[in-house]
C-alpha atoms as a PDB file:
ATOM      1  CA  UNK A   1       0.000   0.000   0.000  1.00  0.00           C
ATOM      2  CA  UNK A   2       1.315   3.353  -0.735  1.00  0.00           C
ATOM      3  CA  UNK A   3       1.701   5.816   2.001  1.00  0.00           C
ATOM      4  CA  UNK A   4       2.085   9.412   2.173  1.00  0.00           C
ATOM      5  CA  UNK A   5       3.710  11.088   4.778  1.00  0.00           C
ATOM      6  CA  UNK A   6       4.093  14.759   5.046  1.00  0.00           C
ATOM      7  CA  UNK A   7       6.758  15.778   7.397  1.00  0.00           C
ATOM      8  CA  UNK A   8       6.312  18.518  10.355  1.00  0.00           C
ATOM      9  CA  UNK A   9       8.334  21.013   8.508  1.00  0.00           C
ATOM     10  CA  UNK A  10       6.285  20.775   5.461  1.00  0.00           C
ATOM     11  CA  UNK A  11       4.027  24.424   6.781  1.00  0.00           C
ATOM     12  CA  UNK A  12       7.148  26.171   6.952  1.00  0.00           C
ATOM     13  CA  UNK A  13       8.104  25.190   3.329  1.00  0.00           C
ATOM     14  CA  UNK A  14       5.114  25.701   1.747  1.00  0.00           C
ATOM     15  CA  UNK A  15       4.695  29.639   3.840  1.00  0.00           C
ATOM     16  CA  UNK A  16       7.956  30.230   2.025  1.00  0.00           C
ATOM     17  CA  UNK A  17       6.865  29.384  -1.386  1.00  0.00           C
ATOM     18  CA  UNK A  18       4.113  30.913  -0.900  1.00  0.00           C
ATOM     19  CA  UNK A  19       5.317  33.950   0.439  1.00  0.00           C
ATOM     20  CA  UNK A  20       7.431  33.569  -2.581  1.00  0.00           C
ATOM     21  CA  UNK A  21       4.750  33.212  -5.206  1.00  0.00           C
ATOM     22  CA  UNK A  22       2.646  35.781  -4.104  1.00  0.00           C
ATOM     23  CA  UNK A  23       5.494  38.449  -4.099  1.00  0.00           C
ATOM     24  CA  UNK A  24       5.082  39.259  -0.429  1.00  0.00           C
ATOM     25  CA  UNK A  25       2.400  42.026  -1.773  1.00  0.00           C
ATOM     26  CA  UNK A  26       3.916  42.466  -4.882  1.00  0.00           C
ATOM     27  CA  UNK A  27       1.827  43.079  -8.110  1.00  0.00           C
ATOM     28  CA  UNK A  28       2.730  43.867 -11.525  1.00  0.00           C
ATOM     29  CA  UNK A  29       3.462  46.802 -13.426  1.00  0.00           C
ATOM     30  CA  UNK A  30       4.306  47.697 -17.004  1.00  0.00           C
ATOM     31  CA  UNK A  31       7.121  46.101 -18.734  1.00  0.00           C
ATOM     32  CA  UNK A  32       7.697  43.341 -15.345  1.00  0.00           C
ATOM     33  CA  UNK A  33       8.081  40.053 -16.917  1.00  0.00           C
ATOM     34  CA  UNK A  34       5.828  38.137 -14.776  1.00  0.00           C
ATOM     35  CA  UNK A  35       4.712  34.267 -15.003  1.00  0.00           C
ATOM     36  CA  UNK A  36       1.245  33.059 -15.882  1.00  0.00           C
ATOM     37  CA  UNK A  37       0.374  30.023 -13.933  1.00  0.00           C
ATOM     38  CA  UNK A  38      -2.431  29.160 -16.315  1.00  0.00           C
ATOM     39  CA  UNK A  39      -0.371  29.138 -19.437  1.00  0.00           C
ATOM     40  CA  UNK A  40       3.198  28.117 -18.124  1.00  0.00           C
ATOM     41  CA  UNK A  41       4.451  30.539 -19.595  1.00  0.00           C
ATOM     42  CA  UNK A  42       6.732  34.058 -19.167  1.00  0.00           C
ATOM     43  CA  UNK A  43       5.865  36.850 -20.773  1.00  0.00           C
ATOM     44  CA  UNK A  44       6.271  41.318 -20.274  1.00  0.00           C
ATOM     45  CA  UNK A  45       2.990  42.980 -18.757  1.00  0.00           C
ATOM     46  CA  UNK A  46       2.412  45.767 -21.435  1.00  0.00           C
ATOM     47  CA  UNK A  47      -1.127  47.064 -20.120  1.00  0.00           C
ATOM     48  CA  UNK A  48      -2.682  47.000 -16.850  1.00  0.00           C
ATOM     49  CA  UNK A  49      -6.600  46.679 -15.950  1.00  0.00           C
ATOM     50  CA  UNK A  50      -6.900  50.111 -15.555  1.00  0.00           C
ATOM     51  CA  UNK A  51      -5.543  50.894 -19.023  1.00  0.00           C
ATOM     52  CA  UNK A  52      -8.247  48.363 -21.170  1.00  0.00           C
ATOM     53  CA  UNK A  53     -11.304  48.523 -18.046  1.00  0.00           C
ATOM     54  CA  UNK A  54     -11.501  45.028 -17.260  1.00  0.00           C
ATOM     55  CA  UNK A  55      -9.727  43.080 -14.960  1.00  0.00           C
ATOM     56  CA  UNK A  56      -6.783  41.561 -16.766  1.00  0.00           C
ATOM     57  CA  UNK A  57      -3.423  42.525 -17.407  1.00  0.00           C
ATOM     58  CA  UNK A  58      -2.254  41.888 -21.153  1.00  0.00           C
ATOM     59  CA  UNK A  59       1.224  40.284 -21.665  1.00  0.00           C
ATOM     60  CA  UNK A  60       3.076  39.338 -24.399  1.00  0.00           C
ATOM     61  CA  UNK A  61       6.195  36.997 -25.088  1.00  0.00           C
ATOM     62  CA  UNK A  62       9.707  38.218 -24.142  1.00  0.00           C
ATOM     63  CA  UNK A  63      11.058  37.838 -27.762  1.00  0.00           C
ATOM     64  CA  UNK A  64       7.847  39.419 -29.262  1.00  0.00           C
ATOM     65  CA  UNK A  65       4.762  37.082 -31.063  1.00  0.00           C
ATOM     66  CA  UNK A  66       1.361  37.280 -30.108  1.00  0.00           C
ATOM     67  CA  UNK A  67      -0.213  38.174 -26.525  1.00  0.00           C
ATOM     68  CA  UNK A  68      -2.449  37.184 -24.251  1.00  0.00           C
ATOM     69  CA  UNK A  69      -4.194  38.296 -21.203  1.00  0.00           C
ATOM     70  CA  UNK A  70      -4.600  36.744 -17.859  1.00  0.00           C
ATOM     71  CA  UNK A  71      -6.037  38.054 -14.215  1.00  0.00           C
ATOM     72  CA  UNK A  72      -3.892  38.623 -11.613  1.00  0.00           C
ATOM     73  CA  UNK A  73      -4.601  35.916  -9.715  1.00  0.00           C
ATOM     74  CA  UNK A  74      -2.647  33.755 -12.312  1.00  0.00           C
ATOM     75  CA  UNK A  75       0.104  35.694 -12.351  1.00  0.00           C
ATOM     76  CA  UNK A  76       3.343  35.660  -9.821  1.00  0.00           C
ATOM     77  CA  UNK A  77       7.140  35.816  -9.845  1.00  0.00           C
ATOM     78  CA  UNK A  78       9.190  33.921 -12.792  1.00  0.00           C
ATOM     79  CA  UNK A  79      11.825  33.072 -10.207  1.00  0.00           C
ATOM     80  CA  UNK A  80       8.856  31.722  -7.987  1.00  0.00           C
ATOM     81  CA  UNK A  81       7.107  29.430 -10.441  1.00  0.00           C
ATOM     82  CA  UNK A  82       8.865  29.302 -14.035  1.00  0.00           C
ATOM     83  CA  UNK A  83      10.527  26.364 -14.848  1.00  0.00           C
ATOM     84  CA  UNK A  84      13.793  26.049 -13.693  1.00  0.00           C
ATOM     85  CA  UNK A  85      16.445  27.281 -16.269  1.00  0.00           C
ATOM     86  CA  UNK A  86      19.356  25.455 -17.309  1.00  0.00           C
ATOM     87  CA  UNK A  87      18.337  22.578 -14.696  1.00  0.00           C
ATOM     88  CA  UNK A  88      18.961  25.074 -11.703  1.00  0.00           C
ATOM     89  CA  UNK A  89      16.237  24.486  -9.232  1.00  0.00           C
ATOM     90  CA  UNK A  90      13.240  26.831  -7.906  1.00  0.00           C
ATOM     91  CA  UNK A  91      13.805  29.108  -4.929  1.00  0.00           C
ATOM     92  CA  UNK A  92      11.890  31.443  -2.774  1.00  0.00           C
ATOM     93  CA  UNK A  93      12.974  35.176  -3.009  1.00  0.00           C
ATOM     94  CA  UNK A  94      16.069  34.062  -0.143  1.00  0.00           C
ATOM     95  CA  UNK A  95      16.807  31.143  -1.861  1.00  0.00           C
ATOM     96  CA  UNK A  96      15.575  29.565   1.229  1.00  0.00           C
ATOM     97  CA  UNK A  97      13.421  26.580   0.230  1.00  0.00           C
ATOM     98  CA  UNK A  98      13.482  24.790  -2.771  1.00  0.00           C
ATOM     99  CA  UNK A  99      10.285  22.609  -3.081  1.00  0.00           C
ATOM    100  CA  UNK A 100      10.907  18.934  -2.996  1.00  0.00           C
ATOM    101  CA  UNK A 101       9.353  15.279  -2.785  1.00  0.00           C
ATOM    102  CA  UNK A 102      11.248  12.278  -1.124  1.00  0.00           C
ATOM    103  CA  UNK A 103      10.673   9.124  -2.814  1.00  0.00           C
ATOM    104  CA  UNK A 104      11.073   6.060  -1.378  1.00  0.00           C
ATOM    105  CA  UNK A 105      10.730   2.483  -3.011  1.00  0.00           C
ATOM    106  CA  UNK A 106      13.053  -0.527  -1.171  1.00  0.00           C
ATOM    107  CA  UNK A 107      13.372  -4.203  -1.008  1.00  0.00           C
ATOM    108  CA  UNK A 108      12.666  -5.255   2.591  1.00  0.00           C
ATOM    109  CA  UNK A 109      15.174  -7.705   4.541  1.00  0.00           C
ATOM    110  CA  UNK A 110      13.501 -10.783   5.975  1.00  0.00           C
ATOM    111  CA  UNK A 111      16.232  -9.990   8.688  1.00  0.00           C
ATOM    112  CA  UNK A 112      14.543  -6.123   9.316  1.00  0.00           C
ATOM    113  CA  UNK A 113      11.801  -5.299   6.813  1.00  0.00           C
ATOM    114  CA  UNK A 114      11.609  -1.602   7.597  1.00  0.00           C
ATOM    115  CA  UNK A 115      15.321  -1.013   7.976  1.00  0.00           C
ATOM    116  CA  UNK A 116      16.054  -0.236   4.466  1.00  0.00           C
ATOM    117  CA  UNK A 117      13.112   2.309   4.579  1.00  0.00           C
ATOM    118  CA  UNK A 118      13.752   4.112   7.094  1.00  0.00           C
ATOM    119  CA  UNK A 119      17.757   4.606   6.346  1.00  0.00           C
ATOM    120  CA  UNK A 120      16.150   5.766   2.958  1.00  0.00           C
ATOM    121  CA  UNK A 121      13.895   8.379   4.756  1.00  0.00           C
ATOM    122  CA  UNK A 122      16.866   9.386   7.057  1.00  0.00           C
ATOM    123  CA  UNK A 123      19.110   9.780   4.121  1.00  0.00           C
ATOM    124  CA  UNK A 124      16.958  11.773   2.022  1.00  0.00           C
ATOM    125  CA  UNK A 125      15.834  14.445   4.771  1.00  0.00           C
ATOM    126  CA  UNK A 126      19.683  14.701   5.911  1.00  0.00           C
ATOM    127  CA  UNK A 127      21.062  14.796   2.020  1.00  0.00           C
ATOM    128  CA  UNK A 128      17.621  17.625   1.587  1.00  0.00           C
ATOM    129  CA  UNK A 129      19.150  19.629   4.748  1.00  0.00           C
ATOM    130  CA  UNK A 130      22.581  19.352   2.663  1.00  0.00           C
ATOM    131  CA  UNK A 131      21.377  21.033  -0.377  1.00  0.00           C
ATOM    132  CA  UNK A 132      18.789  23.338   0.984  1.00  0.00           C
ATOM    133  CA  UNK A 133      15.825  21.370  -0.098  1.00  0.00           C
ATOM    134  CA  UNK A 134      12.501  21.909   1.516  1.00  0.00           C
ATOM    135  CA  UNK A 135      11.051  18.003   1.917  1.00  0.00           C
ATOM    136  CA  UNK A 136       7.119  18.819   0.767  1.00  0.00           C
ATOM    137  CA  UNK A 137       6.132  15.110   1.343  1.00  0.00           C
ATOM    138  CA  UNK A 138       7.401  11.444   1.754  1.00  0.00           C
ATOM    139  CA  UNK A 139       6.044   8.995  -0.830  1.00  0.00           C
ATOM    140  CA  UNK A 140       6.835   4.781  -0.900  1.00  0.00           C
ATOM    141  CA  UNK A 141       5.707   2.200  -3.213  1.00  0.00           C
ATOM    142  CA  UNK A 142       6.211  -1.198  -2.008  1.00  0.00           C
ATOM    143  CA  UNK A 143       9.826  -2.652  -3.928  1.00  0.00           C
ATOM    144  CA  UNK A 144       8.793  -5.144  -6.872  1.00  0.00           C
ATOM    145  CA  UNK A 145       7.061  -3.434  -9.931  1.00  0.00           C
ATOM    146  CA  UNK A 146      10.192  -2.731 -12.233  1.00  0.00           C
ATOM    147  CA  UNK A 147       7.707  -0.101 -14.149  1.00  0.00           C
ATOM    148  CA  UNK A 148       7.621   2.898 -12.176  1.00  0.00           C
ATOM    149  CA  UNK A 149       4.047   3.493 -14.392  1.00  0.00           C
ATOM    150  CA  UNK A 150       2.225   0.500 -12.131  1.00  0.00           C
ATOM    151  CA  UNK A 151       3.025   2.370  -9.431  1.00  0.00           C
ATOM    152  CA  UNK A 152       0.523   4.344  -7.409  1.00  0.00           C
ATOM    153  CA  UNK A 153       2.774   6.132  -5.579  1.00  0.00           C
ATOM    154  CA  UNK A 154       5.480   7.152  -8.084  1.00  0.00           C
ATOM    155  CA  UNK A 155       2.385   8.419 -10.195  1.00  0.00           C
ATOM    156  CA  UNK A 156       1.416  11.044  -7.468  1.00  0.00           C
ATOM    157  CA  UNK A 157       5.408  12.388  -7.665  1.00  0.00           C
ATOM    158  CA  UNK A 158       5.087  12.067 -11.429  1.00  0.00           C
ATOM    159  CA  UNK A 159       1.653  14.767 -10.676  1.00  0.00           C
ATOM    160  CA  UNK A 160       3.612  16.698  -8.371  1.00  0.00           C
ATOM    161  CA  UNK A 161       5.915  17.274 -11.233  1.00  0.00           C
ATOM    162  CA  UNK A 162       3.956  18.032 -13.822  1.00  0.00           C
ATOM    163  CA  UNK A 163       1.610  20.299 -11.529  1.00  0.00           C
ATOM    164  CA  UNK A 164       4.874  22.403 -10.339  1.00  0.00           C
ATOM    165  CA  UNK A 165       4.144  21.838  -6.827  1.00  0.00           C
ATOM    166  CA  UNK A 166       8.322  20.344  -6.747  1.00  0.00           C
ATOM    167  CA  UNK A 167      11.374  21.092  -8.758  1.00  0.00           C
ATOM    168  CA  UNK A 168      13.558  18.221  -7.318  1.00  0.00           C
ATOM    169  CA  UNK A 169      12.871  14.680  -7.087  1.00  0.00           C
ATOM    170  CA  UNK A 170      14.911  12.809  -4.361  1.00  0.00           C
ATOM    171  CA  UNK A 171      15.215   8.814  -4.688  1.00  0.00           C
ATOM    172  CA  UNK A 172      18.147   6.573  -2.849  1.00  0.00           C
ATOM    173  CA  UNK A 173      19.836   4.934  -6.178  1.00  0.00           C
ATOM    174  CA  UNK A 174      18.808   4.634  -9.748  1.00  0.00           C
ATOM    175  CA  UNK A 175      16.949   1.244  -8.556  1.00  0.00           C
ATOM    176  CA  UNK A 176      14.665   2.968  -6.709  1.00  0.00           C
ATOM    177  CA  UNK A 177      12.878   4.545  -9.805  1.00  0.00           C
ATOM    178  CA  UNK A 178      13.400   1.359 -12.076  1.00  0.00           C
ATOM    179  CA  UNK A 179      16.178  -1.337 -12.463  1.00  0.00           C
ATOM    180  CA  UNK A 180      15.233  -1.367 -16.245  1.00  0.00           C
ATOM    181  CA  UNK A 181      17.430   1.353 -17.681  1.00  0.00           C
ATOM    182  CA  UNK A 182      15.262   2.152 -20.569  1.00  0.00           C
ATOM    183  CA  UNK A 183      12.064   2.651 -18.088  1.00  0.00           C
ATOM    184  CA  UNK A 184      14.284   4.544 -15.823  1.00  0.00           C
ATOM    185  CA  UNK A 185      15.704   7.124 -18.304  1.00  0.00           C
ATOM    186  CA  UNK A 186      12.484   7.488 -19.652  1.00  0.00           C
ATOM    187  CA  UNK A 187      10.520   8.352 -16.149  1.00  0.00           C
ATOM    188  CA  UNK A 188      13.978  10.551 -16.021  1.00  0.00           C
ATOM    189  CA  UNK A 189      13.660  12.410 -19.212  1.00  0.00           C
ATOM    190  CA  UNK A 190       9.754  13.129 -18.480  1.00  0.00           C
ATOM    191  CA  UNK A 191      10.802  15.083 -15.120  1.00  0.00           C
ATOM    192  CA  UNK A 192      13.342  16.888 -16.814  1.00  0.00           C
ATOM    193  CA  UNK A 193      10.771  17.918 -19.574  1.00  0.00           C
ATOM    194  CA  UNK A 194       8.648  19.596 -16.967  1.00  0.00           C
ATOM    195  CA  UNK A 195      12.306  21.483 -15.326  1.00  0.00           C
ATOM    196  CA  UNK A 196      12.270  18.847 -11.985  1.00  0.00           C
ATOM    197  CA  UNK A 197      15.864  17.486 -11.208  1.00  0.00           C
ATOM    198  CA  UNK A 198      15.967  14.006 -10.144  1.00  0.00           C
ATOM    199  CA  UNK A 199      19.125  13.818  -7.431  1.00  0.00           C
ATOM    200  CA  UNK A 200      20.487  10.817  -5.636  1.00  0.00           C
ATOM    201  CA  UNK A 201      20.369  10.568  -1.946  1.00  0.00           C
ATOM    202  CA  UNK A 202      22.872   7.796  -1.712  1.00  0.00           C
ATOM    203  CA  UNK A 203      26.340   9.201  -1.005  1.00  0.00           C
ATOM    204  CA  UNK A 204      28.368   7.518  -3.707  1.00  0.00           C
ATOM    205  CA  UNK A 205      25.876   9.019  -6.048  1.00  0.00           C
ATOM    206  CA  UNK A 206      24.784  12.505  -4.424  1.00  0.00           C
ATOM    207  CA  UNK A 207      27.570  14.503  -6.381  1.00  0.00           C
ATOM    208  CA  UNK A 208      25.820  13.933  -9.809  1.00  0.00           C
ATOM    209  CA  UNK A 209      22.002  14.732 -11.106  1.00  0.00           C
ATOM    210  CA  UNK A 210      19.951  11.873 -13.106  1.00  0.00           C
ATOM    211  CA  UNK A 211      20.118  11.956 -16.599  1.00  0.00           C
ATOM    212  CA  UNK A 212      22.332   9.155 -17.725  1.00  0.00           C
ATOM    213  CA  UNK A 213      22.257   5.167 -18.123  1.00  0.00           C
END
């Protein structure tokens, strides 16, 4: 059965990326290049409410093309909720707290069945307190389906993905995800197509990002 934990820090990191998100008051003003939540996408406020009488702001794309208009409540910081660049990770305005999800999938020991778990769980939080990575939730699949896709909980990290709620996925080894290298890379390549990092908790492996065989 999958369980979900969410650890007692997890208010903390989400006040900061809130905070974060919402510009601590900020709003936008002509020529700001601002990020619309609904369309997941940049672009450079070039008329406010006032200026049309409604109650959107238009914005168009950074390297010119054709606009669009979206209400404020879509819109926030592009260093709060844009995609990561170059593979860099989301912050909050301090750099603080970047959003994460531990993942944890093990084979049990007859010897001690929940050892290997909870050395995973210990690892992670210690190896997110490392890298200044704010631990939104704690998500296990029992070890056995080699496709990650069978998996109930590896599809709720796959959602917190693709939903932006995380830019960095933490699993123990390479295993963890899938030991079939072409399933692996692939679950790999999708995270990387929405800007979320897939790191390593496991020491040997914790100086290098996913991306590889």
């Amino acid at each position: 059965m999958t369980e979900g934990r969410h650890p007692p820090q997890e208010s903390r990191c989400r006040r900061l990326l809130a905070d974060a998100a919402s510009g601590l008051g900020w709003e936008p003003q002509r020529g700001d290049l601002v990020y619309d939540t609904g369309k997941h996408r940049a672009g450079v406020v070039t008329a406010l409410p006032e200026d049309t009488g409604t109650t959107t702001y238009q914005l168009s794309p950074e390297g010119g093309g054709d606009g669009w208009t979206a209400p404020a409540t879509r819109l926030t910081l592009p260093d709060a909720a844009a995609p990561p660049p170059s593979g860099e990770p989301v912050t909050t305005g301090d750099g603080s707290a970047t959003p994460a999800v531990l993942y944890v999938c093990s084979e049990r020991s007859p010897n001690a069945p929940g050892l290997a778990e909870e050395r995973a769980v210990e690892e992670g939080h210690a190896f997110a307190e490392r890298h200044a990575l704010c631990v939104l939730a704690e998500i296990t699949d029992p070890y056995g389906e080699p496709d990650p896709a069978m998996r109930t909980g590896w599809l709720r990290v796959r959602a917190m993905a693709e939903s932006r709620d995380v830019s960095t996925v933490i699993v123990r080894w390479p295993n963890a995800i899938s030991p079939d290298p072409d399933l692996r890379q692939g679950e790999i390549t999708r995270f990387q197509e929405h800007g979320v990092r897939v790191l390593f908790s496991w020491a040997p492996l914790s100086a290098r990002e996913a991306g590889g065989r």
